[in-house]
PDB file of N, CA and C in Angstrom:
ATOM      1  N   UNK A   1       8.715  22.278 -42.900  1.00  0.00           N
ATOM      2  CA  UNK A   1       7.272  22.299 -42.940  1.00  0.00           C
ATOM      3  C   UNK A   1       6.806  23.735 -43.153  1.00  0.00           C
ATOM      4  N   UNK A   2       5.537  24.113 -43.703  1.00  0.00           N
ATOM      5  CA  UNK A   2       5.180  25.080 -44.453  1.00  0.00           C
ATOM      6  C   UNK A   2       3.946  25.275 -44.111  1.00  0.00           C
ATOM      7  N   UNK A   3       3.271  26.012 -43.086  1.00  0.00           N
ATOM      8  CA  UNK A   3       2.476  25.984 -42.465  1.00  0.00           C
ATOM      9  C   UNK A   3       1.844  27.066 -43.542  1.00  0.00           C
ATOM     10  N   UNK A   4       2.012  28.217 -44.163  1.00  0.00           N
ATOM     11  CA  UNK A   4       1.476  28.766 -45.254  1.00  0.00           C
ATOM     12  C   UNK A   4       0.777  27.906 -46.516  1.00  0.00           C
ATOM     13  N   UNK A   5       1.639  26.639 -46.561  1.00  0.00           N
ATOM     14  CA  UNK A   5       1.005  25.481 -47.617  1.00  0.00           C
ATOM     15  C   UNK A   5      -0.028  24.647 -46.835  1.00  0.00           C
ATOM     16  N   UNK A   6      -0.603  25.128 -45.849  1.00  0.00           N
ATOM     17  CA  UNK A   6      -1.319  23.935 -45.122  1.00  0.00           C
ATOM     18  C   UNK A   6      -0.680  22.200 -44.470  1.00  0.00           C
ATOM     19  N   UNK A   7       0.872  22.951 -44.944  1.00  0.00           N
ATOM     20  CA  UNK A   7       1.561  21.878 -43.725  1.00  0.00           C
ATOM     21  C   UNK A   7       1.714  21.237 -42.487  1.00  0.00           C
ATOM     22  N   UNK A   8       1.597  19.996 -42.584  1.00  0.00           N
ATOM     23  CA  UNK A   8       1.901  19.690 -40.869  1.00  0.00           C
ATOM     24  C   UNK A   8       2.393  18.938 -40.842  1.00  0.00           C
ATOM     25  N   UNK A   9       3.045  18.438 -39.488  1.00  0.00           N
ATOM     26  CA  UNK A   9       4.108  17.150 -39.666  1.00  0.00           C
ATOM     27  C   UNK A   9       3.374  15.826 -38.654  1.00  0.00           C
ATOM     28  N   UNK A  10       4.206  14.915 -38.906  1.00  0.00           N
ATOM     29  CA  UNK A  10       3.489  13.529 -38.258  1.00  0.00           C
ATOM     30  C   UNK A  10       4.792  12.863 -38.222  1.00  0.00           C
ATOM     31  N   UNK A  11       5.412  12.319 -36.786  1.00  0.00           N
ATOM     32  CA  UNK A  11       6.666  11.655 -36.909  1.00  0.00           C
ATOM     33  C   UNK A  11       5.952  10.054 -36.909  1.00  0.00           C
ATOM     34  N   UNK A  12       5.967   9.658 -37.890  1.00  0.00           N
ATOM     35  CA  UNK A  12       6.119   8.193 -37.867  1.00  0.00           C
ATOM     36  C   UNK A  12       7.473   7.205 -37.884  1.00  0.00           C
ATOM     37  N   UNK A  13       7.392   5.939 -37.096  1.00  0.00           N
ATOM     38  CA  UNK A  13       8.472   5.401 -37.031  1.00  0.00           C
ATOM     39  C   UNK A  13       9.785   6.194 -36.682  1.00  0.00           C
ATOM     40  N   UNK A  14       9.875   7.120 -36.151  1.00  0.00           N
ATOM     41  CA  UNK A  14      11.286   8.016 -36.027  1.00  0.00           C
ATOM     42  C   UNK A  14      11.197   8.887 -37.356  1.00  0.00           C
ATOM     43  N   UNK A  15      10.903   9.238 -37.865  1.00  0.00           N
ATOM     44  CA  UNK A  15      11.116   9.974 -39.040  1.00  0.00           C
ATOM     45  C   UNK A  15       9.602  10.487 -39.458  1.00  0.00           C
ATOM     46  N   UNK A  16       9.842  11.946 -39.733  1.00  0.00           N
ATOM     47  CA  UNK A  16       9.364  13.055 -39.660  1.00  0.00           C
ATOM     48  C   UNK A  16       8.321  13.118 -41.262  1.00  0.00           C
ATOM     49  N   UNK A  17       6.692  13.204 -41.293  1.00  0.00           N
ATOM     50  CA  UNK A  17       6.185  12.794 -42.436  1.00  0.00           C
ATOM     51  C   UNK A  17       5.659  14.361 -42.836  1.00  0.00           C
ATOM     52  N   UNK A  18       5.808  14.767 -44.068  1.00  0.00           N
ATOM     53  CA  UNK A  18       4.775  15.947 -44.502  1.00  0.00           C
ATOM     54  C   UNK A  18       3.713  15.645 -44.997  1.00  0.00           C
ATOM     55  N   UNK A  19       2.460  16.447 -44.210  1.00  0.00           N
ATOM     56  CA  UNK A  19       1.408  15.695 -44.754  1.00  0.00           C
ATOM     57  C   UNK A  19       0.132  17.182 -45.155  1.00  0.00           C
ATOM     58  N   UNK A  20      -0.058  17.048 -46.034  1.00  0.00           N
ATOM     59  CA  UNK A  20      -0.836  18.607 -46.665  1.00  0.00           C
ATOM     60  C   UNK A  20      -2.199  18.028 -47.570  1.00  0.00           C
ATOM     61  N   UNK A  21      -3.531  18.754 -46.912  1.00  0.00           N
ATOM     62  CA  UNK A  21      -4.652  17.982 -47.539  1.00  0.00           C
ATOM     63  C   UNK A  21      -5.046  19.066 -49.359  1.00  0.00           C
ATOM     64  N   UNK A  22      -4.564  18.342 -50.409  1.00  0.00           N
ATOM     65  CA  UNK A  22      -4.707  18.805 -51.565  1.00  0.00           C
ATOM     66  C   UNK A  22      -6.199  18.808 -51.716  1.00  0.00           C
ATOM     67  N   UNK A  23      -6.246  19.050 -53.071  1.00  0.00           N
ATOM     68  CA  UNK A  23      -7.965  19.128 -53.106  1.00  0.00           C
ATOM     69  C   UNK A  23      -8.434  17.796 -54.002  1.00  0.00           C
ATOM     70  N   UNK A  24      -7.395  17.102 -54.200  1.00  0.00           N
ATOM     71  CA  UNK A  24      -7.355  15.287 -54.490  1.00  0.00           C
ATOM     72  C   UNK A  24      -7.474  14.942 -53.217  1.00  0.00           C
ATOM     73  N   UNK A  25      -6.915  14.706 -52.270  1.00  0.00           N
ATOM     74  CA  UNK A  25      -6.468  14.608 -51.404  1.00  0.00           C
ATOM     75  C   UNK A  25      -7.954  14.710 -50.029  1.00  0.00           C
ATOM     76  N   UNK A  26      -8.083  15.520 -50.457  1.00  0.00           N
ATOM     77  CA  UNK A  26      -9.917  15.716 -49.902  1.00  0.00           C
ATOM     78  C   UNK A  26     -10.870  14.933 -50.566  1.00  0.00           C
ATOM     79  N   UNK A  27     -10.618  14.778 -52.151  1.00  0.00           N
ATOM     80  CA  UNK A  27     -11.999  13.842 -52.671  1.00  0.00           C
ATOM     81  C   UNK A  27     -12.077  13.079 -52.317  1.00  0.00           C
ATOM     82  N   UNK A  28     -10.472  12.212 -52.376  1.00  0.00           N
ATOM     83  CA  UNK A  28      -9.805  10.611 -51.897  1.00  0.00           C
ATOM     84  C   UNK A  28     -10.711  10.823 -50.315  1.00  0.00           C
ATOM     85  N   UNK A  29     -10.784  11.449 -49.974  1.00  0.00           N
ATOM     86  CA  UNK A  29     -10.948  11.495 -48.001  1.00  0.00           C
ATOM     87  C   UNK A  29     -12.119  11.165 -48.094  1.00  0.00           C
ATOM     88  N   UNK A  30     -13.404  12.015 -48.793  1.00  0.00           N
ATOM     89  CA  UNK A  30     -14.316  12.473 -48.955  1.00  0.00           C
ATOM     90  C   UNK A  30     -14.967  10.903 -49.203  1.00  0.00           C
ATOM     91  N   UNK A  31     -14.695  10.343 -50.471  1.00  0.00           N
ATOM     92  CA  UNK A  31     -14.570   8.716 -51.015  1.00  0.00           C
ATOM     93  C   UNK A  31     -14.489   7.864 -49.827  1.00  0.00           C
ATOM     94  N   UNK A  32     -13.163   8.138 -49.546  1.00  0.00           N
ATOM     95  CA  UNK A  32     -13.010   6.640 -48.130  1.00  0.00           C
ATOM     96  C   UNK A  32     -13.909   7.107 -47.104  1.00  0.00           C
ATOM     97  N   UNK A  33     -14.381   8.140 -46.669  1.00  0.00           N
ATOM     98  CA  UNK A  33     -15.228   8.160 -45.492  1.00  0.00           C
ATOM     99  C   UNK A  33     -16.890   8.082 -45.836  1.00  0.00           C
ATOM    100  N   UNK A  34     -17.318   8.055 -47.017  1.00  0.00           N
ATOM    101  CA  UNK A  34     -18.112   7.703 -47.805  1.00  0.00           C
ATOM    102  C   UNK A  34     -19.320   9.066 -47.439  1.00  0.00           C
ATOM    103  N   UNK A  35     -18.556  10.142 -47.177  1.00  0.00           N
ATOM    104  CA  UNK A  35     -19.920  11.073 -47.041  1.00  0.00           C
ATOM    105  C   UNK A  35     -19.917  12.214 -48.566  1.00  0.00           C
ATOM    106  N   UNK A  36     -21.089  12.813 -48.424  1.00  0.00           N
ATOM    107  CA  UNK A  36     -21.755  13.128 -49.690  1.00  0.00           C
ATOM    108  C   UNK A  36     -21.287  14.367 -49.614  1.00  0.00           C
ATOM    109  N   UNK A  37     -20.543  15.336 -48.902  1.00  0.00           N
ATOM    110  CA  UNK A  37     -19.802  16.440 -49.003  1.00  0.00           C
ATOM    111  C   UNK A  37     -18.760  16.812 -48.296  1.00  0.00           C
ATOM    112  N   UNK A  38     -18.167  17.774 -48.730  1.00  0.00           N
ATOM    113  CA  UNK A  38     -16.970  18.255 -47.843  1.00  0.00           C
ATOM    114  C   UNK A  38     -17.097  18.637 -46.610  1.00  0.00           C
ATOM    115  N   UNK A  39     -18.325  19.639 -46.690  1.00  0.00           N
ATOM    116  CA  UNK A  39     -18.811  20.103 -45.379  1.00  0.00           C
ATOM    117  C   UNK A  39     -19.303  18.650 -44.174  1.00  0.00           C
ATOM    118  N   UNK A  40     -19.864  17.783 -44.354  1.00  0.00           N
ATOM    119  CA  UNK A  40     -20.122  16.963 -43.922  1.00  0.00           C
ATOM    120  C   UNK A  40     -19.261  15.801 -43.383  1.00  0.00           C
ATOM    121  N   UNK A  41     -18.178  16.041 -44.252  1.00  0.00           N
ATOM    122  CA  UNK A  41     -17.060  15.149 -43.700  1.00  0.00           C
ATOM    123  C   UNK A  41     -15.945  16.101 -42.713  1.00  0.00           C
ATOM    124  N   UNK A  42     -16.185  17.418 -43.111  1.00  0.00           N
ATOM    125  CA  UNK A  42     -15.384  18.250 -41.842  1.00  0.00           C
ATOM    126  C   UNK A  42     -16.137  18.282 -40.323  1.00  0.00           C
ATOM    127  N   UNK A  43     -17.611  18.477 -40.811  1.00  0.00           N
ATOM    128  CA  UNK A  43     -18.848  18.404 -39.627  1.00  0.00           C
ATOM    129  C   UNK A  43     -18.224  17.001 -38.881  1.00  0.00           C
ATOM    130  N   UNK A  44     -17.421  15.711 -39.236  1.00  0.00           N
ATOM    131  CA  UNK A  44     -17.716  14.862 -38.850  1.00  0.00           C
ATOM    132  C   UNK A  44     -16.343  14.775 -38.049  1.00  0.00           C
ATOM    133  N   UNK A  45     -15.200  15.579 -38.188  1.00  0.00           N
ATOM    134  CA  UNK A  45     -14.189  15.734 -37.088  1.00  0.00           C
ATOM    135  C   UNK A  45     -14.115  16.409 -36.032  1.00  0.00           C
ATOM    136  N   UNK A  46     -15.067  17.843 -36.432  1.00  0.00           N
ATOM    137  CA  UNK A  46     -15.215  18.899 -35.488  1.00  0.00           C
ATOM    138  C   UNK A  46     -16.360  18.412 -34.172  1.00  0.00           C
ATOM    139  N   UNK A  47     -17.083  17.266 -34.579  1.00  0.00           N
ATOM    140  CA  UNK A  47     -18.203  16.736 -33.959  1.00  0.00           C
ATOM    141  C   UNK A  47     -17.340  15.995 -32.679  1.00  0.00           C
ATOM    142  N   UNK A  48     -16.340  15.375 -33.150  1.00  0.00           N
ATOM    143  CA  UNK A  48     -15.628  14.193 -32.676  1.00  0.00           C
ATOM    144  C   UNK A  48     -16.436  12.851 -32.644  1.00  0.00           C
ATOM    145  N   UNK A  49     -17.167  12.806 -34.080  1.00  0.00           N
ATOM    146  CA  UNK A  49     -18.328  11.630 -34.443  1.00  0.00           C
ATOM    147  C   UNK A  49     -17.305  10.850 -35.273  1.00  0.00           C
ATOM    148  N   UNK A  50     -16.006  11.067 -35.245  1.00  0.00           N
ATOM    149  CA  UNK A  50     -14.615  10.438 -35.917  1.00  0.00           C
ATOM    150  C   UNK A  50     -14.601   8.685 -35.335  1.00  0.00           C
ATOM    151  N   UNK A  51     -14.495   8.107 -36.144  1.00  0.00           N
ATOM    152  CA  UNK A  51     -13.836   6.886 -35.302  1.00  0.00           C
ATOM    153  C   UNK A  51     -12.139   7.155 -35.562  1.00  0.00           C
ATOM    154  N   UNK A  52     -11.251   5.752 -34.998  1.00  0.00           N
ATOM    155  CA  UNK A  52      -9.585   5.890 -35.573  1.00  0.00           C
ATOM    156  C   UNK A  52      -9.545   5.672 -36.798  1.00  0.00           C
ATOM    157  N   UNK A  53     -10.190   4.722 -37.270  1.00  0.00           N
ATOM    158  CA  UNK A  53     -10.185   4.490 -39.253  1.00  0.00           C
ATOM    159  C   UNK A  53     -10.340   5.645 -40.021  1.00  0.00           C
ATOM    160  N   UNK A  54     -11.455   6.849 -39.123  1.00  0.00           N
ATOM    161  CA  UNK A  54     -11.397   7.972 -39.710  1.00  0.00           C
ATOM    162  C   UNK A  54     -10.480   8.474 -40.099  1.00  0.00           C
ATOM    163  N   UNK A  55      -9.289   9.058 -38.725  1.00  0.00           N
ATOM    164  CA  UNK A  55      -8.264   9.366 -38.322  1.00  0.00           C
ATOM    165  C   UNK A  55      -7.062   9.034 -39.234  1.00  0.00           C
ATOM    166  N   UNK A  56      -7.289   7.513 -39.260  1.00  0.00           N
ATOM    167  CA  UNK A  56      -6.371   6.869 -40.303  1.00  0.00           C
ATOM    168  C   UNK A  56      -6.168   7.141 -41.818  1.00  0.00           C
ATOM    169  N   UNK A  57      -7.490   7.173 -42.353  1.00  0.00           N
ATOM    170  CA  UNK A  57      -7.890   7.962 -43.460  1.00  0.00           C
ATOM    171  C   UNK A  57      -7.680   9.389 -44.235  1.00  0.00           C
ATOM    172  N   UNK A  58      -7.341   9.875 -42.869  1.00  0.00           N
ATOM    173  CA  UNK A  58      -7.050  11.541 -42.725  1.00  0.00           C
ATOM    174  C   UNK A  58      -5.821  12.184 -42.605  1.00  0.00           C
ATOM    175  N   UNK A  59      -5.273  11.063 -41.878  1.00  0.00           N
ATOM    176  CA  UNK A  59      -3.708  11.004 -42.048  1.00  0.00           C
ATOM    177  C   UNK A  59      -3.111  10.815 -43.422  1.00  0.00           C
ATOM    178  N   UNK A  60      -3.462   9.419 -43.951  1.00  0.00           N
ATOM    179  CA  UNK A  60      -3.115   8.945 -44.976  1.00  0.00           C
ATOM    180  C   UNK A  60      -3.440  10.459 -46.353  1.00  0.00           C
ATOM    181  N   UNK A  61      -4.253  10.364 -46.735  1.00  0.00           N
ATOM    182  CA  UNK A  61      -4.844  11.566 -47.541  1.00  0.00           C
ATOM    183  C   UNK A  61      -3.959  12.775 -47.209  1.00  0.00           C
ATOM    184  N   UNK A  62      -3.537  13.187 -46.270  1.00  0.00           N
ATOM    185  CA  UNK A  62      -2.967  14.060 -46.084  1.00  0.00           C
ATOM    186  C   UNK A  62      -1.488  14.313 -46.424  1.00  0.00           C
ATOM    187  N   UNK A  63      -0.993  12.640 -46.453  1.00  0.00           N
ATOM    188  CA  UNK A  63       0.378  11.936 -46.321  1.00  0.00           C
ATOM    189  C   UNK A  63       0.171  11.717 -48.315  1.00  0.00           C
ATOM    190  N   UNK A  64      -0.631  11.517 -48.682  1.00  0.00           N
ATOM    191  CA  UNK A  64      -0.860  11.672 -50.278  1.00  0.00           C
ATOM    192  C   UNK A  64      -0.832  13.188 -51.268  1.00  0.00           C
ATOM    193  N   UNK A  65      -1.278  13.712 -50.185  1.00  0.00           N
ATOM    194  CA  UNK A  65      -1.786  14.767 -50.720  1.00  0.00           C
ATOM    195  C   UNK A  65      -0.052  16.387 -50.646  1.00  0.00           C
ATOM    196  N   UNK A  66       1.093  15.624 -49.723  1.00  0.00           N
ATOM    197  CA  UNK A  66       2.012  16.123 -49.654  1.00  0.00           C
ATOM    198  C   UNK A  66       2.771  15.183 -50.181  1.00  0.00           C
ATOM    199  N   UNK A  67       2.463  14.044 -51.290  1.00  0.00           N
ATOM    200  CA  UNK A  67       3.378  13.364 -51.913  1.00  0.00           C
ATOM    201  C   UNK A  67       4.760  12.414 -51.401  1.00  0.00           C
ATOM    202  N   UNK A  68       3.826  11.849 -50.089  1.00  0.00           N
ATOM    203  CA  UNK A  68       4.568  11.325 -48.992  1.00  0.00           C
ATOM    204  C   UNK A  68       3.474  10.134 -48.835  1.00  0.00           C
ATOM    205  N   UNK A  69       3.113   9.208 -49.765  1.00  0.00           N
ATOM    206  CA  UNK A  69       1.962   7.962 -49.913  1.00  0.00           C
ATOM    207  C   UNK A  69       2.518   7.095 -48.499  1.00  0.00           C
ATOM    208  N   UNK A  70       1.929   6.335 -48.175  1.00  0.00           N
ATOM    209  CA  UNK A  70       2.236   5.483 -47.121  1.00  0.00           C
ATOM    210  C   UNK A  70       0.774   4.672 -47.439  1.00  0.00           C
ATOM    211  N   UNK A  71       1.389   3.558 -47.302  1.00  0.00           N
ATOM    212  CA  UNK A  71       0.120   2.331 -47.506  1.00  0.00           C
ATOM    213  C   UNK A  71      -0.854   2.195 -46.091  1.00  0.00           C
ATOM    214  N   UNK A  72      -1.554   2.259 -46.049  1.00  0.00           N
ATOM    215  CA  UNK A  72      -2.586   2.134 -44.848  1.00  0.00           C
ATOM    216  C   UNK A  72      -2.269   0.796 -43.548  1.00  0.00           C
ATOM    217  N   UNK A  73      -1.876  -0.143 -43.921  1.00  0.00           N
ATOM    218  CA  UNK A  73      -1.278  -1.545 -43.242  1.00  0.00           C
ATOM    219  C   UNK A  73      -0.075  -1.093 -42.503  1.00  0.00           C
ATOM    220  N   UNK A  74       0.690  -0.320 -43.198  1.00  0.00           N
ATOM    221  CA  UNK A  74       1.958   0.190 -42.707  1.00  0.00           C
ATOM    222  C   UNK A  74       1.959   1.538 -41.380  1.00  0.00           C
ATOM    223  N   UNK A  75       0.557   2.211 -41.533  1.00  0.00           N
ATOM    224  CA  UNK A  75       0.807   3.283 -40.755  1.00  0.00           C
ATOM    225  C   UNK A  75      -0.464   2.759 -39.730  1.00  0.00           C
ATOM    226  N   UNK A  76      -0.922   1.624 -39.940  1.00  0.00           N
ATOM    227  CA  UNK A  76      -1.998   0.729 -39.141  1.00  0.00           C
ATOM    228  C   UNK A  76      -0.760   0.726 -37.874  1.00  0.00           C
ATOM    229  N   UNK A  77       0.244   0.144 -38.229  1.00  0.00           N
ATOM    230  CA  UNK A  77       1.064  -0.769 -37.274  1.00  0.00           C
ATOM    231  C   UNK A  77       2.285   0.030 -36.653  1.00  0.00           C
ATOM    232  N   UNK A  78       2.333   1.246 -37.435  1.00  0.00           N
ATOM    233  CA  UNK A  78       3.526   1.994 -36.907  1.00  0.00           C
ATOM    234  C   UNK A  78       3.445   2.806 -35.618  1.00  0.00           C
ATOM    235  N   UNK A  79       4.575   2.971 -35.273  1.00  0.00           N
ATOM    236  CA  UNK A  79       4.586   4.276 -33.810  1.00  0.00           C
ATOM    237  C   UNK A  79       4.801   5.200 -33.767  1.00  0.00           C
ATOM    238  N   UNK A  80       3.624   6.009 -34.037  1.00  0.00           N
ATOM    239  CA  UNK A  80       3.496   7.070 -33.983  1.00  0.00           C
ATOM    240  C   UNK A  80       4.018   7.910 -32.774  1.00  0.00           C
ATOM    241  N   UNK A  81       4.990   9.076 -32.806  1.00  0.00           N
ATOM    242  CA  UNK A  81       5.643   9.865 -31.778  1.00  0.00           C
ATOM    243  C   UNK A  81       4.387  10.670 -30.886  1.00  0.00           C
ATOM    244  N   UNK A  82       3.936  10.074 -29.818  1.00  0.00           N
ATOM    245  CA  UNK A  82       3.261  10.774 -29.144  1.00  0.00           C
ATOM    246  C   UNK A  82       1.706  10.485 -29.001  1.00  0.00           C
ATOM    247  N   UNK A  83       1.924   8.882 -29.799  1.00  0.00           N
ATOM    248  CA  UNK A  83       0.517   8.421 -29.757  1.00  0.00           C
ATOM    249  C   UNK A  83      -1.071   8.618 -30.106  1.00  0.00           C
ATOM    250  N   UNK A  84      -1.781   8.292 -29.987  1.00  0.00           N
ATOM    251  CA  UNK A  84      -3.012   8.405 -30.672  1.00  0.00           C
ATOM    252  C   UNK A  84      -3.689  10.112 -30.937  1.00  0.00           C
ATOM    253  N   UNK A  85      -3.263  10.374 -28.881  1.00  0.00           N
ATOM    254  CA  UNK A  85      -3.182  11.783 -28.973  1.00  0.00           C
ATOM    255  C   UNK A  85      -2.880  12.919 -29.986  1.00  0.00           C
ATOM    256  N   UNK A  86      -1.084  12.757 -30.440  1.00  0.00           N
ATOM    257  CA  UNK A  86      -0.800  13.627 -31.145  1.00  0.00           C
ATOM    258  C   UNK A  86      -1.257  13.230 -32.529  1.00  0.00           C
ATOM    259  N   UNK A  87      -1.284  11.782 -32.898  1.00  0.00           N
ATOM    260  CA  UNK A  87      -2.037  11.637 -34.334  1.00  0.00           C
ATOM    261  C   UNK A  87      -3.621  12.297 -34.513  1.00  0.00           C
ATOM    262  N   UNK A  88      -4.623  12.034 -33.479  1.00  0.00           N
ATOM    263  CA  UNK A  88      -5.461  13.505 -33.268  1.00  0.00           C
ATOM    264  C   UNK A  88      -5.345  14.653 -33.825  1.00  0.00           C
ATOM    265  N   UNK A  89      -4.490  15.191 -33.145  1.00  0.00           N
ATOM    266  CA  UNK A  89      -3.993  16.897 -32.393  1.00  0.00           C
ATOM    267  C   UNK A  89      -3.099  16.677 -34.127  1.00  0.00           C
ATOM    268  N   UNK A  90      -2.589  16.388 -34.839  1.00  0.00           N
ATOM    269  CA  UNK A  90      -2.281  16.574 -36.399  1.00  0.00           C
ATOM    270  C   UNK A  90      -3.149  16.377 -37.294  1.00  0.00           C
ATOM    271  N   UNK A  91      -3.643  15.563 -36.908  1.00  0.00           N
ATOM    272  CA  UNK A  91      -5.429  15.255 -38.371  1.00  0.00           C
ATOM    273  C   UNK A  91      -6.100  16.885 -37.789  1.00  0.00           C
ATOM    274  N   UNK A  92      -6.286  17.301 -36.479  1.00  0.00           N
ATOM    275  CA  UNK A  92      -6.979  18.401 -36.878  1.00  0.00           C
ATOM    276  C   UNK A  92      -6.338  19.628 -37.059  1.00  0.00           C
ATOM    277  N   UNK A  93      -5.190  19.754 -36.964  1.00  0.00           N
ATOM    278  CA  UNK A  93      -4.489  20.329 -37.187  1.00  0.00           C
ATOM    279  C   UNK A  93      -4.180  20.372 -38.975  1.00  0.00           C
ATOM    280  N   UNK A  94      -4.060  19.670 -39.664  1.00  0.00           N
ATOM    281  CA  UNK A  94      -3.747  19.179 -41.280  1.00  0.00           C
ATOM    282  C   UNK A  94      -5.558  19.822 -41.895  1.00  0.00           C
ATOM    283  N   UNK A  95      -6.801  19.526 -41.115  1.00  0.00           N
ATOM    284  CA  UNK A  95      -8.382  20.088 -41.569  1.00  0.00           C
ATOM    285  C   UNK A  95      -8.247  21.171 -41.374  1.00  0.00           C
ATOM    286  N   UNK A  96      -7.836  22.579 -39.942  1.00  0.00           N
ATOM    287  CA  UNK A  96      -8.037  23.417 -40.110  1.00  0.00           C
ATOM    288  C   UNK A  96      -6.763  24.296 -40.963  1.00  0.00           C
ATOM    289  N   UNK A  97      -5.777  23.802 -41.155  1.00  0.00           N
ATOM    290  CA  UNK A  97      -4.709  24.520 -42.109  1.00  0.00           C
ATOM    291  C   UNK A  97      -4.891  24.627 -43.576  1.00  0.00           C
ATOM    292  N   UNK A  98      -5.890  23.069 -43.550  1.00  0.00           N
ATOM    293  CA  UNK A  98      -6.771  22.890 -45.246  1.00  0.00           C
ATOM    294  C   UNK A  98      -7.498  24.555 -45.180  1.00  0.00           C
ATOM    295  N   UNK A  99      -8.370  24.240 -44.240  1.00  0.00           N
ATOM    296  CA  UNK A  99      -9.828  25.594 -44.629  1.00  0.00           C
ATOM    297  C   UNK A  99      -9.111  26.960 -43.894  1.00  0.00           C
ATOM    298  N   UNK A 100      -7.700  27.395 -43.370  1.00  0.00           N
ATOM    299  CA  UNK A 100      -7.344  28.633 -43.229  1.00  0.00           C
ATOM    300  C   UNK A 100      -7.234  29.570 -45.021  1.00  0.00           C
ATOM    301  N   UNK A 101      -6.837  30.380 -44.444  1.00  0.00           N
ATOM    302  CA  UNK A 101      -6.572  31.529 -45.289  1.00  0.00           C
ATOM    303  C   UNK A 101      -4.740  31.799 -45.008  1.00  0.00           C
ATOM    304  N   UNK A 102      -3.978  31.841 -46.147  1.00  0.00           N
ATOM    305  CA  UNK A 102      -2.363  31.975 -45.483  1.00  0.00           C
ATOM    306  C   UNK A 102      -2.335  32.644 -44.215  1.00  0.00           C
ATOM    307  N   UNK A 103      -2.907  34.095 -43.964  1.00  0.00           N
ATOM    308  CA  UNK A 103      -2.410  34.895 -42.730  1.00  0.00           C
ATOM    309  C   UNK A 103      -2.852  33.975 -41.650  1.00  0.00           C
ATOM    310  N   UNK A 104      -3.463  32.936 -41.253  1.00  0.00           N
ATOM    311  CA  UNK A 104      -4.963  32.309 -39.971  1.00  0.00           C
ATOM    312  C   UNK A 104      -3.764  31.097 -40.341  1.00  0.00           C
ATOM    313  N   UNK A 105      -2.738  30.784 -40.836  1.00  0.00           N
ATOM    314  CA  UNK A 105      -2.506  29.153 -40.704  1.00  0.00           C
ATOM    315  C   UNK A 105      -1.377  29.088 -39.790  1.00  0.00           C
ATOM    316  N   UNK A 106      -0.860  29.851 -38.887  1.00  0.00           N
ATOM    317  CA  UNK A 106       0.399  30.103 -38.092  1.00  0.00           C
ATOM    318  C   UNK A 106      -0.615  29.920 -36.980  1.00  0.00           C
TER     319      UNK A 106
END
């Protein structure tokens, strides 16, 4: 993992996912959460005005956007290492590594 690339990891099912928000990867987000900007859809994690579908959304996109697709049904149902919590604590983790600068992403 490549925390300089805006890397982060997500163990799903036992096995370890790279998940990096591209700037596809943000429109796709931007689209499924149906808001009218970037800023507005970041306003909407930092708020914690998130539902889990959000979450889900954010994962996924992120899991696209490091060329690691996972179908939405599939990561609906999977077990995640550390539970809802750490799927959290990685979606915001995967937003602020998006908007760092290389030296700020460690």
């Amino acid at each position: 993992m490549n925390p300089y690339r805006g890397e982060v990891s997500l163990v799903v099912d036992g096995a370890p996912r790279a998940m990096r928000l591209s700037l596809g990867a943000l429109a796709e987000l931007e689209a499924a959460l149906g808001e009218d900007s970037l800023l507005a859809m970041v306003e909407r994690f930092e708020t914690g005005s998130f539902r889990s579908a959000d979450l889900i959304s954010l994962l996924l996109a992120g899991m696209r956007g490091a060329g690691q697709p996972m179908e939405r049904e599939t990561l609906v149902n999977a077990a995640i290492e550390g539970g809802p919590m750490a799927a959290a604590k990685a979606g915001a983790l995967l937003l602020k590594r998006a908007f760092s600068v290389a030296d700020e992403a460690v």
